[in-house]
PDB file of N, CA and C in Angstrom:
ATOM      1  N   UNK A   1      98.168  79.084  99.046  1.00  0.00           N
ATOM      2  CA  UNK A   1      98.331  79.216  97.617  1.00  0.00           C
ATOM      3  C   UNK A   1      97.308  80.213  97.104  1.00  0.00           C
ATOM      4  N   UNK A   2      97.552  81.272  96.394  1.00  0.00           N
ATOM      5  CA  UNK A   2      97.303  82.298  96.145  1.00  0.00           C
ATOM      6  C   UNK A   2      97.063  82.101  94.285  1.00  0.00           C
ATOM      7  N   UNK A   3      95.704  81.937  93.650  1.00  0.00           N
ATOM      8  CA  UNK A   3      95.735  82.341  92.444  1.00  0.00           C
ATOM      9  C   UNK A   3      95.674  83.650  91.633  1.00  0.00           C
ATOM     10  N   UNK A   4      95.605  84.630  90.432  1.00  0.00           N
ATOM     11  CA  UNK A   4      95.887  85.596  90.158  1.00  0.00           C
ATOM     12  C   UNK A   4      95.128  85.568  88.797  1.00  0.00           C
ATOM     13  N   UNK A   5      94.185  86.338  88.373  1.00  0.00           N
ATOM     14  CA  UNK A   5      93.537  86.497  87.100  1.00  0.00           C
ATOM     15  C   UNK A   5      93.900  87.976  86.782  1.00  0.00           C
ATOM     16  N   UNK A   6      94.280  88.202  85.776  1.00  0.00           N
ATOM     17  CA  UNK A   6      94.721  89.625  85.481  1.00  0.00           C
ATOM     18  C   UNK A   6      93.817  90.016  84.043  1.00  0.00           C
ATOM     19  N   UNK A   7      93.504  91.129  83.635  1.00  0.00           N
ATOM     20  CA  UNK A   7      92.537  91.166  82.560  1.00  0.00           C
ATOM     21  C   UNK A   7      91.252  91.853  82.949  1.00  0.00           C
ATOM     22  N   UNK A   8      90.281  91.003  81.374  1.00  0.00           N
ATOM     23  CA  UNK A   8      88.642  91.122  81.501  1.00  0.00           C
ATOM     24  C   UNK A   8      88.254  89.503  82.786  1.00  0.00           C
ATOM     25  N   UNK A   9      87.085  90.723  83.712  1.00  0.00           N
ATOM     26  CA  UNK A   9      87.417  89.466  85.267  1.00  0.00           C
ATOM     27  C   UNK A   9      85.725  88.631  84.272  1.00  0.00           C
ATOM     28  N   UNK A  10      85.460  89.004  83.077  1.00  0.00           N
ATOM     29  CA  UNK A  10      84.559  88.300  82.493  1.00  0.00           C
ATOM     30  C   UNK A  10      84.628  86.736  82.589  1.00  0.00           C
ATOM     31  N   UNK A  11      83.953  85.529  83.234  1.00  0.00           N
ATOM     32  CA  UNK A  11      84.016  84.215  83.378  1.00  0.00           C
ATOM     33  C   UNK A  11      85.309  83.975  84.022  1.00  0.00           C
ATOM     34  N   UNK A  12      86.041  84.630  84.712  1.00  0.00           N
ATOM     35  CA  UNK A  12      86.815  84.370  85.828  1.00  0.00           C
ATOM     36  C   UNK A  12      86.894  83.140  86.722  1.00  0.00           C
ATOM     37  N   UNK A  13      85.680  83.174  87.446  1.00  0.00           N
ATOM     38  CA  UNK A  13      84.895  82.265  88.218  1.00  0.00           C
ATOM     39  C   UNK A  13      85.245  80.899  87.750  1.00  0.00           C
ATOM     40  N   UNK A  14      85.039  80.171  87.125  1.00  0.00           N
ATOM     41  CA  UNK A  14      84.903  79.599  85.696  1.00  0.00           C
ATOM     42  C   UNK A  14      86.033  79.422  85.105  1.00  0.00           C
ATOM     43  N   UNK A  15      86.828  80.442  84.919  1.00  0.00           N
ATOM     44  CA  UNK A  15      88.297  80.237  84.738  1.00  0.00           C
ATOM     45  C   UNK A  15      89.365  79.651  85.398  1.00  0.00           C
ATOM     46  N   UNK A  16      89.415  80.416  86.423  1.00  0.00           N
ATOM     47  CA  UNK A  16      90.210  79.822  87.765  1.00  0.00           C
ATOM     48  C   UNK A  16      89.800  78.491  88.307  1.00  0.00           C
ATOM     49  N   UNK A  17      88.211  77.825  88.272  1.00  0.00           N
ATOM     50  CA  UNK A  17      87.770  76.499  88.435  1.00  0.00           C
ATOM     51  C   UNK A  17      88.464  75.310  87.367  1.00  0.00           C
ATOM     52  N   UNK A  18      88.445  76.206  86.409  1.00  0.00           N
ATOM     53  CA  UNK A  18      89.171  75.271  85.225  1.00  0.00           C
ATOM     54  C   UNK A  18      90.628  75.352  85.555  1.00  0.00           C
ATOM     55  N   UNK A  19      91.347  76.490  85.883  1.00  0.00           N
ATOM     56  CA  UNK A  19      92.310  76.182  86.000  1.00  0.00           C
ATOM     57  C   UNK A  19      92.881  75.030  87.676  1.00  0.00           C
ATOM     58  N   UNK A  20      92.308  75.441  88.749  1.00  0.00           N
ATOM     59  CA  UNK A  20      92.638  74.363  89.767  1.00  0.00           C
ATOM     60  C   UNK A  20      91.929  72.882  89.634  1.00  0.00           C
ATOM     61  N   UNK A  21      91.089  72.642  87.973  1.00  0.00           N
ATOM     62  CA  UNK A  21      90.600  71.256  88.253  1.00  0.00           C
ATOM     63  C   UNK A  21      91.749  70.743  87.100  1.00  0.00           C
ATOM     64  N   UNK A  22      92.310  71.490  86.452  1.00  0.00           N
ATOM     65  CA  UNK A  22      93.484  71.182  85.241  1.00  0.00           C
ATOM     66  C   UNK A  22      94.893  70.799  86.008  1.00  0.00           C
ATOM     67  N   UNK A  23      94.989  71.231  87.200  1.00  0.00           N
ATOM     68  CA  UNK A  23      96.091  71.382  88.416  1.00  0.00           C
ATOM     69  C   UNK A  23      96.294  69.833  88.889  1.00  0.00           C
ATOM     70  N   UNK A  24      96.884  69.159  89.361  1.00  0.00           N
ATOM     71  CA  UNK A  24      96.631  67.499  89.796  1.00  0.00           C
ATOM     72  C   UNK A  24      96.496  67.909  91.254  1.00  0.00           C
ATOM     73  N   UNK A  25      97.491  69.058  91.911  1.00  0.00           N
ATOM     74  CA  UNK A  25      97.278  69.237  93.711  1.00  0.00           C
ATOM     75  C   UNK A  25      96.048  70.012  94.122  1.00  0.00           C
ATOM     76  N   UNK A  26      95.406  70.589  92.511  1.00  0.00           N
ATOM     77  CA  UNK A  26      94.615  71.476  93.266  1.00  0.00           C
ATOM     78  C   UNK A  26      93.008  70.293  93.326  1.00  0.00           C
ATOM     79  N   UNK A  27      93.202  69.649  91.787  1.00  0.00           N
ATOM     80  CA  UNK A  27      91.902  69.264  92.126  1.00  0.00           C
ATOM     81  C   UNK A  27      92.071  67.654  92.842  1.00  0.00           C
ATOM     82  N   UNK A  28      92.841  67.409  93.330  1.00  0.00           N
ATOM     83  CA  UNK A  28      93.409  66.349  94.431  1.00  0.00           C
ATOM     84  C   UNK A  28      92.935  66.887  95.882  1.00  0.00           C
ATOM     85  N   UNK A  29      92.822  68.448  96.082  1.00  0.00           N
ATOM     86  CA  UNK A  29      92.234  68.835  97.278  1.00  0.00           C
ATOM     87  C   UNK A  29      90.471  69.076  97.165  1.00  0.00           C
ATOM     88  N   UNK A  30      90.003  69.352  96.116  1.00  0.00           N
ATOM     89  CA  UNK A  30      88.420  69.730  95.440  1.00  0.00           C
ATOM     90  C   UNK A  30      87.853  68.452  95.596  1.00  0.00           C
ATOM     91  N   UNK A  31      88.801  67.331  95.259  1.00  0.00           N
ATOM     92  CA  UNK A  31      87.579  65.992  95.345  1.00  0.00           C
ATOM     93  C   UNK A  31      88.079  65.135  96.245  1.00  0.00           C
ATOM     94  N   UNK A  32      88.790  65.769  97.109  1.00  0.00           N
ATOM     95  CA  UNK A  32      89.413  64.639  98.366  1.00  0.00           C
ATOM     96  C   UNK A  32      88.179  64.289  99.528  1.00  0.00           C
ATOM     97  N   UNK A  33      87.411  63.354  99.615  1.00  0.00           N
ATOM     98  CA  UNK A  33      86.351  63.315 100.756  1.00  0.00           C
ATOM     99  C   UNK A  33      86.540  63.591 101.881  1.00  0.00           C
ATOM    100  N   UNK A  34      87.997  63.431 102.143  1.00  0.00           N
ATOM    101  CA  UNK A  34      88.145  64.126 103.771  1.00  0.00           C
ATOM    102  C   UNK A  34      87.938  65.362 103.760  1.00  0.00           C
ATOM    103  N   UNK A  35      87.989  66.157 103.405  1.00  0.00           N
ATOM    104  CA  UNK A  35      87.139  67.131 103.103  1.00  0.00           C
ATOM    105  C   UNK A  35      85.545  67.373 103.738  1.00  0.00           C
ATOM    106  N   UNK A  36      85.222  68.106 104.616  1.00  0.00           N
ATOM    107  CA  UNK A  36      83.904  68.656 104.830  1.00  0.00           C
ATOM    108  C   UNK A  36      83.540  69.643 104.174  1.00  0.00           C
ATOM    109  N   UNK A  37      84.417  71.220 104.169  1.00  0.00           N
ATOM    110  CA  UNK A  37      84.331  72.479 103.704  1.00  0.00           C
ATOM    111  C   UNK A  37      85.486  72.794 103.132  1.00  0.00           C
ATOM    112  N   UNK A  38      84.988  73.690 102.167  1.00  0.00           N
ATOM    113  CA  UNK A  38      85.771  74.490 101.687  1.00  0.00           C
ATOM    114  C   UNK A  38      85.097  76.031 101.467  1.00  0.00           C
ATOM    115  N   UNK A  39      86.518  76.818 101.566  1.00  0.00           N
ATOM    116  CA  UNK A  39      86.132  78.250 101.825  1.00  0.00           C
ATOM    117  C   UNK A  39      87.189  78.951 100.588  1.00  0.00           C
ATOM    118  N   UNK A  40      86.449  79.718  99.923  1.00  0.00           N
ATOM    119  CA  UNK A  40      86.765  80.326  98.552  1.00  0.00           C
ATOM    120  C   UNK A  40      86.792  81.771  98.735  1.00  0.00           C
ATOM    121  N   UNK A  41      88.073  82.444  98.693  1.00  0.00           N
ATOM    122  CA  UNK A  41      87.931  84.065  98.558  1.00  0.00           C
ATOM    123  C   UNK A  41      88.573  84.587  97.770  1.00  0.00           C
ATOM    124  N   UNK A  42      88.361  85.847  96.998  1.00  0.00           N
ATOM    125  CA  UNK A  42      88.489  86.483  96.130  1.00  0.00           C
ATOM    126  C   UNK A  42      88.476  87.534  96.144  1.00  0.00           C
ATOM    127  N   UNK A  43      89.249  88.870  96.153  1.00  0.00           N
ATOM    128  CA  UNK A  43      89.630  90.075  95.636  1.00  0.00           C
ATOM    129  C   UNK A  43      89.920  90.580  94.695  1.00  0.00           C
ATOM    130  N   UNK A  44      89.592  91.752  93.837  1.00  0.00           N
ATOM    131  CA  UNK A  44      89.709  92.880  93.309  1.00  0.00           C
ATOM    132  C   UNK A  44      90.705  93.609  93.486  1.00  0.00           C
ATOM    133  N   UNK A  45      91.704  94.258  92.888  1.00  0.00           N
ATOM    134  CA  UNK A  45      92.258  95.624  92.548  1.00  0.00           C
ATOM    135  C   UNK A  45      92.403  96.051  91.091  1.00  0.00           C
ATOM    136  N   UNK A  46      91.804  96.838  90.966  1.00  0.00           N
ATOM    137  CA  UNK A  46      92.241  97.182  89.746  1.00  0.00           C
ATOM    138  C   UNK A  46      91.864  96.123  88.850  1.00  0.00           C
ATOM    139  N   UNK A  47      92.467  95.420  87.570  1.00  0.00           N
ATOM    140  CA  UNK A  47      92.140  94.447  86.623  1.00  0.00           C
ATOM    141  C   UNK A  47      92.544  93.554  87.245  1.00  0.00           C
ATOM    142  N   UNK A  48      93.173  93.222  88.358  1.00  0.00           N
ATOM    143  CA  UNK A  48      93.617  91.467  88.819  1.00  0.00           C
ATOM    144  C   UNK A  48      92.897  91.516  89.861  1.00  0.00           C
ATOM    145  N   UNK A  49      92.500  90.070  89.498  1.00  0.00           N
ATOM    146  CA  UNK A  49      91.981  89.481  90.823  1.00  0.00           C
ATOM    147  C   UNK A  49      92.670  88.327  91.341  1.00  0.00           C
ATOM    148  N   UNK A  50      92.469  88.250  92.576  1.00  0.00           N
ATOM    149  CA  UNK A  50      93.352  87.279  92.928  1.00  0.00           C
ATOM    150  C   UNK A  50      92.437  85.897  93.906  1.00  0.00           C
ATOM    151  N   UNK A  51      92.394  84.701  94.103  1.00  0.00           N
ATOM    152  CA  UNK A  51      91.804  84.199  94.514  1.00  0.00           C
ATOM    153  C   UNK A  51      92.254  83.021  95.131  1.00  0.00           C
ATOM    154  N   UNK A  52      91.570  82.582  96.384  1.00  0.00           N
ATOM    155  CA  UNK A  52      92.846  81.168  97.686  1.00  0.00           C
ATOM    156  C   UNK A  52      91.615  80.646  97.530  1.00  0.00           C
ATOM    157  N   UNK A  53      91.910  79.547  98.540  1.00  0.00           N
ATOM    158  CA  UNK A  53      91.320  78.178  98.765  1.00  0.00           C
ATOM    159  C   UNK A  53      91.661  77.585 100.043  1.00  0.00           C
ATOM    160  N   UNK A  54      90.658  77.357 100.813  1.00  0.00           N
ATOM    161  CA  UNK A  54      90.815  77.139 102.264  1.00  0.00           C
ATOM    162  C   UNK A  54      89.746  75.578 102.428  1.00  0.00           C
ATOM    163  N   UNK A  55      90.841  74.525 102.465  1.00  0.00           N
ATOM    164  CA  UNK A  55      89.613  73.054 103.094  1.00  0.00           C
ATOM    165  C   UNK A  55      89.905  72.778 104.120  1.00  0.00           C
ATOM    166  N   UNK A  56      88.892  72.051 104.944  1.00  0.00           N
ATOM    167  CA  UNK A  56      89.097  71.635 106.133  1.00  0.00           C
ATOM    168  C   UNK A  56      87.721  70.787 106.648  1.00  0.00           C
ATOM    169  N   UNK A  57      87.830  70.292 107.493  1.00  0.00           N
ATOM    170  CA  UNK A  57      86.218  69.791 108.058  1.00  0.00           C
ATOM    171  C   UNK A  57      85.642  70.372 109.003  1.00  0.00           C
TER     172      UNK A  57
END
């Protein structure tokens, strides 16, 4: 699952957190304890950024 911020990438970070804790599957995976790690990446082009989410232990 692939998120997408298009715009000012101003509070982005922050944005997109709000948006996968507003999500029920996303923040169902953020506070699931089986969970050890999670791995967060994010790219640039141009005005969109786009950003995944990788958990696992």
């Amino acid at each position: 699952n692939i998120g997408k911020a298009a715009g000012n990438p101003d509070g982005t970070a922050n944005t997109i957190f709000g948006m996968w804790m507003n999500s029920s599957g996303h923040k169902a995976n953020i506070l699931n304890t089986s969970y050890g790690k999670i791995g967060i990446g994010a790219v640039q082009t141009g005005s969109t950024t786009y950003f995944t989410q990788v958990f696992t232990n």
